[in-house]
C-alpha atoms as a PDB file:
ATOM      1  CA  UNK A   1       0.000   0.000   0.000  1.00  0.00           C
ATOM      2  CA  UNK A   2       1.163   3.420  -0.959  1.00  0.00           C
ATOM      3  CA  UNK A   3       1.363   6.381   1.590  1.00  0.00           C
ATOM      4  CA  UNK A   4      -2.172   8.620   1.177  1.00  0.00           C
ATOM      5  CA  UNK A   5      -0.396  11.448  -0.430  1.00  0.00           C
ATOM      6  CA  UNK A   6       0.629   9.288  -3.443  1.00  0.00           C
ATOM      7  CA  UNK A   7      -2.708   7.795  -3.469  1.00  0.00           C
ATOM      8  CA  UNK A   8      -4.073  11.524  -3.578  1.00  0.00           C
ATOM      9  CA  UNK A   9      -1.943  12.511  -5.926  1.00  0.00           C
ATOM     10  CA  UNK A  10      -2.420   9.702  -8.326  1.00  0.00           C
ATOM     11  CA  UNK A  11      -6.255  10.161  -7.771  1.00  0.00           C
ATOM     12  CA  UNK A  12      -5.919  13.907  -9.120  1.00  0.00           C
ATOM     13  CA  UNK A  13      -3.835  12.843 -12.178  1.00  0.00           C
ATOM     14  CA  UNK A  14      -6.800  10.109 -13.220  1.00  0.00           C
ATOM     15  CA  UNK A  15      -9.447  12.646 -12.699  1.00  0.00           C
ATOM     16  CA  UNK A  16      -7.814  15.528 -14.248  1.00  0.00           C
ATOM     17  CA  UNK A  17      -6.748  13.159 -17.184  1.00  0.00           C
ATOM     18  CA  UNK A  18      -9.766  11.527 -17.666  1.00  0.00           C
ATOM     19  CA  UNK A  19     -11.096  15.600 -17.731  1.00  0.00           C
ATOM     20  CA  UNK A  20      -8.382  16.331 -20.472  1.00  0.00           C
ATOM     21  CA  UNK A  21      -9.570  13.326 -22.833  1.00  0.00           C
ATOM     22  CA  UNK A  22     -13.290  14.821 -22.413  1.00  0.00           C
ATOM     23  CA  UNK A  23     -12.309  18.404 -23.442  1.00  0.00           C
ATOM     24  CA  UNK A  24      -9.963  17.304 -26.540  1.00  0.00           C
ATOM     25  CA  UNK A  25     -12.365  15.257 -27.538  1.00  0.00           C
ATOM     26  CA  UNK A  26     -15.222  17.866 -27.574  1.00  0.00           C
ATOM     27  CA  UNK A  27     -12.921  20.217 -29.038  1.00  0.00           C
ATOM     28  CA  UNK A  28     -11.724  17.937 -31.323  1.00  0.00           C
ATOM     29  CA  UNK A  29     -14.410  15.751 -32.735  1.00  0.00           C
ATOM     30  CA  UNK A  30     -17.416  17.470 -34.230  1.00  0.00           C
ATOM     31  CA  UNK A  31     -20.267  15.240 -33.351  1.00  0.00           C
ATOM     32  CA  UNK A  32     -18.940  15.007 -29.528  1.00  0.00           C
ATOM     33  CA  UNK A  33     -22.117  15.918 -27.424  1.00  0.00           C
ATOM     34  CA  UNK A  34     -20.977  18.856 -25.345  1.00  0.00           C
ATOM     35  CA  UNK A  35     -23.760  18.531 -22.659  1.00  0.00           C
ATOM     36  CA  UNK A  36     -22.721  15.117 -22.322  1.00  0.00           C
ATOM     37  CA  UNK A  37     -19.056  15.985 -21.743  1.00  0.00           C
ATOM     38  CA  UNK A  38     -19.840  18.743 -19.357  1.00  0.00           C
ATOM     39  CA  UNK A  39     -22.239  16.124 -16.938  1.00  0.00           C
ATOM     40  CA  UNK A  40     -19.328  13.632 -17.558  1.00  0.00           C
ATOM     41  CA  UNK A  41     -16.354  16.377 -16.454  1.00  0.00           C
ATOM     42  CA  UNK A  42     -18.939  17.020 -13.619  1.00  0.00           C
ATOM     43  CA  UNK A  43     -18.771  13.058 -12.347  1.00  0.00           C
ATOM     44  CA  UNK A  44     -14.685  13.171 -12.874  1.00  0.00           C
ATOM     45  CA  UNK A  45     -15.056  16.265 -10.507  1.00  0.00           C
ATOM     46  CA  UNK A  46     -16.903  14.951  -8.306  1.00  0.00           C
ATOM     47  CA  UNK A  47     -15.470  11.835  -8.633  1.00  0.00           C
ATOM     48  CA  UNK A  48     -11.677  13.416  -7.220  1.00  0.00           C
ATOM     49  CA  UNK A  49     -13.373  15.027  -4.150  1.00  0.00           C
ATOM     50  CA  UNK A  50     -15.369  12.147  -2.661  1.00  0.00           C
ATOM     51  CA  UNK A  51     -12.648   9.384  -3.470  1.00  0.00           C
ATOM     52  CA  UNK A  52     -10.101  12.411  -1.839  1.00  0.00           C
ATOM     53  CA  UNK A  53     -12.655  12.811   1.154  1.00  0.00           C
ATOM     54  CA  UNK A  54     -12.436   9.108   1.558  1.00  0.00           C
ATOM     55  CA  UNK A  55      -8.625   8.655   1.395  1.00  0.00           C
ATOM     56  CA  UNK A  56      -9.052  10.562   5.445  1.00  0.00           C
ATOM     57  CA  UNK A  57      -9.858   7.717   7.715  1.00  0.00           C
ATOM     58  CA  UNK A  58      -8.541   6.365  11.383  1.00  0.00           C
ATOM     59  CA  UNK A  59      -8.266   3.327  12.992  1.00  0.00           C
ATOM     60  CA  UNK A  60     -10.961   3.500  15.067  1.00  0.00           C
ATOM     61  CA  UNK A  61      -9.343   1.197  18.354  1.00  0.00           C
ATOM     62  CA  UNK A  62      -6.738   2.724  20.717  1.00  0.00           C
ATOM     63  CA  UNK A  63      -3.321   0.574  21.490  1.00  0.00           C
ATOM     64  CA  UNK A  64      -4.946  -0.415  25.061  1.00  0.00           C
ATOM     65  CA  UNK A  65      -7.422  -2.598  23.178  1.00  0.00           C
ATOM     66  CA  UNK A  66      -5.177  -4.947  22.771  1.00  0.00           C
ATOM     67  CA  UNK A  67      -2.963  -7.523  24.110  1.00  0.00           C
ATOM     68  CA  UNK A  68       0.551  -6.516  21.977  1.00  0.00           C
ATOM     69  CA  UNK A  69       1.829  -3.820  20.282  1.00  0.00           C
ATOM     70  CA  UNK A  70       2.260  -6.440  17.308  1.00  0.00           C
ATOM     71  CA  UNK A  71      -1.541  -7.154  17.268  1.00  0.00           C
ATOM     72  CA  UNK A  72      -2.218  -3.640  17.477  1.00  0.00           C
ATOM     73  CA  UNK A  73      -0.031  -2.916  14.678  1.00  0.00           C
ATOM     74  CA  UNK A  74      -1.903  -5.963  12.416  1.00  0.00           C
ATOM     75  CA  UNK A  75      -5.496  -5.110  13.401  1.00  0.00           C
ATOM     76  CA  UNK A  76      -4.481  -1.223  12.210  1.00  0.00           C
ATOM     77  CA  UNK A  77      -2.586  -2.561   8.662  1.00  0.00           C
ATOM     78  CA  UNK A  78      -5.679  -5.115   7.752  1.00  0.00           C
ATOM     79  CA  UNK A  79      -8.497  -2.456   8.601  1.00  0.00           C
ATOM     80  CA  UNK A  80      -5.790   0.222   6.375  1.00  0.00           C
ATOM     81  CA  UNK A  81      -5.734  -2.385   3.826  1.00  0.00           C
ATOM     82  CA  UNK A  82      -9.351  -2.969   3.696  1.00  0.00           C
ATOM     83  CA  UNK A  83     -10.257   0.477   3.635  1.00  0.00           C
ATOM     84  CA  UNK A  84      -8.018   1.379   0.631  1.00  0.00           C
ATOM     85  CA  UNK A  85      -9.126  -2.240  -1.494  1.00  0.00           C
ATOM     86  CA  UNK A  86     -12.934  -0.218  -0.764  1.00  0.00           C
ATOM     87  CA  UNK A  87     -11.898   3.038  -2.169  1.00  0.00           C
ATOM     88  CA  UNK A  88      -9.923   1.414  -5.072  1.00  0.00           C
ATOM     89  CA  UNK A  89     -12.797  -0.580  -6.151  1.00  0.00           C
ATOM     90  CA  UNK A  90     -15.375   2.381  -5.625  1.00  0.00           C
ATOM     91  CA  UNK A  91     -13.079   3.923  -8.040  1.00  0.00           C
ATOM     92  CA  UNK A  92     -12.536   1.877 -10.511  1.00  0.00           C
ATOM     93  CA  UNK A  93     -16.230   1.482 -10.836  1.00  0.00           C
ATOM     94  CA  UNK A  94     -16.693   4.931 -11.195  1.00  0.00           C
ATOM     95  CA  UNK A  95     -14.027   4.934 -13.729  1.00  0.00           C
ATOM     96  CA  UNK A  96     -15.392   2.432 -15.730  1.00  0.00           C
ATOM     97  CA  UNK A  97     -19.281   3.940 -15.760  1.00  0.00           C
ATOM     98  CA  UNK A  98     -17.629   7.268 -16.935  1.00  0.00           C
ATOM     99  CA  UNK A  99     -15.443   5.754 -19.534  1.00  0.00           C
ATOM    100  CA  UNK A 100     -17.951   3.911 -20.835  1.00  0.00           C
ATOM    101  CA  UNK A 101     -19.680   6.802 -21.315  1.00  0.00           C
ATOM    102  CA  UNK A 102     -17.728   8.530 -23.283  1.00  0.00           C
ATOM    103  CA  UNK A 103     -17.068   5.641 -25.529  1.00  0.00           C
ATOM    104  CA  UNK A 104     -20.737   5.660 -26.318  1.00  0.00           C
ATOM    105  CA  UNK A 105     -20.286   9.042 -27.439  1.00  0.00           C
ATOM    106  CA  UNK A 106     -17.626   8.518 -30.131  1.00  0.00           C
ATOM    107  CA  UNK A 107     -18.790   7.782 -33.409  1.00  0.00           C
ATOM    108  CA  UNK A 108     -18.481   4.378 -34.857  1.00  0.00           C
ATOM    109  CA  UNK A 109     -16.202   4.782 -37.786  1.00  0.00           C
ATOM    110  CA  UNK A 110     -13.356   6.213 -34.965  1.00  0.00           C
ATOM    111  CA  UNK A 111     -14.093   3.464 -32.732  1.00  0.00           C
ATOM    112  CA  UNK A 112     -13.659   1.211 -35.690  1.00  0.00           C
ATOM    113  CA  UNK A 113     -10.476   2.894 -36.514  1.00  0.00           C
ATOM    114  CA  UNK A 114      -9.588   2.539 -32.638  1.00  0.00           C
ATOM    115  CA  UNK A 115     -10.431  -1.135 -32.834  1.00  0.00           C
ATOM    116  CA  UNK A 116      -8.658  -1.793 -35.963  1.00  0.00           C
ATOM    117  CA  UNK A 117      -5.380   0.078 -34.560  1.00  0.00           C
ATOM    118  CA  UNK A 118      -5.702  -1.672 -31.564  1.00  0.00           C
ATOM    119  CA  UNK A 119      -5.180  -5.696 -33.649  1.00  0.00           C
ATOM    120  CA  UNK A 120      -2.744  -4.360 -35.350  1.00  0.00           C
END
């Protein structure tokens, strides 16, 4: 598991990327539905400052709970881990719905083109 300020920054960088793609390809592609891609720049916003919001949590047991420093320590890492695996997958989901999206809006000869330079 990475510290929370790389996972913060790397949570800005999809969001503001994912942002980027929308507004090139509104600029750039004529029949790219520019209500769409302002709702769908909306959800990458809003996207970055709930998954940021939820990157902030504590352990919510104090050392004295427990028998050992070591079981302390392991209780803290698995709840750490399991709290990050939640936000990754929340995510990733949210990734997913919003690039599908915007692969819906393309039009099919340039996703053909995309497919057929993908097999290549």
């Amino acid at each position: 598991m990475a510290n929370k300020r790389i996972v913060k920054k790397q949570i800005r960088n999809l969001c503001g990327a994912i942002a980027d793609e929308l507004l090139y390809a509104s600029c750039f592609i004529e029949s790219f539905d520019d209500e769409k891609t302002d709702k769908l720049v909306a959800r990458a916003a809003a996207l970055q400052i709930n998954a940021l919001s939820h990157c902030s949590f504590a352990f919510d047991k104090s050392r004295k709970e427990f028998d050992s420093v070591h079981e302390y320590n392991e209780a803290r890492r698995k709840y750490n881990r399991t709290a990050f695996a939640k936000l990754n997958a929340d995510v990733k989901a949210e990734v997913a719905a919003i690039l599908k999206e915007m692969n819906a809006m393309l039009p099919q000869e340039l996703r053909d083109a995309v497919k057929a330079a993908a097999t290549e």
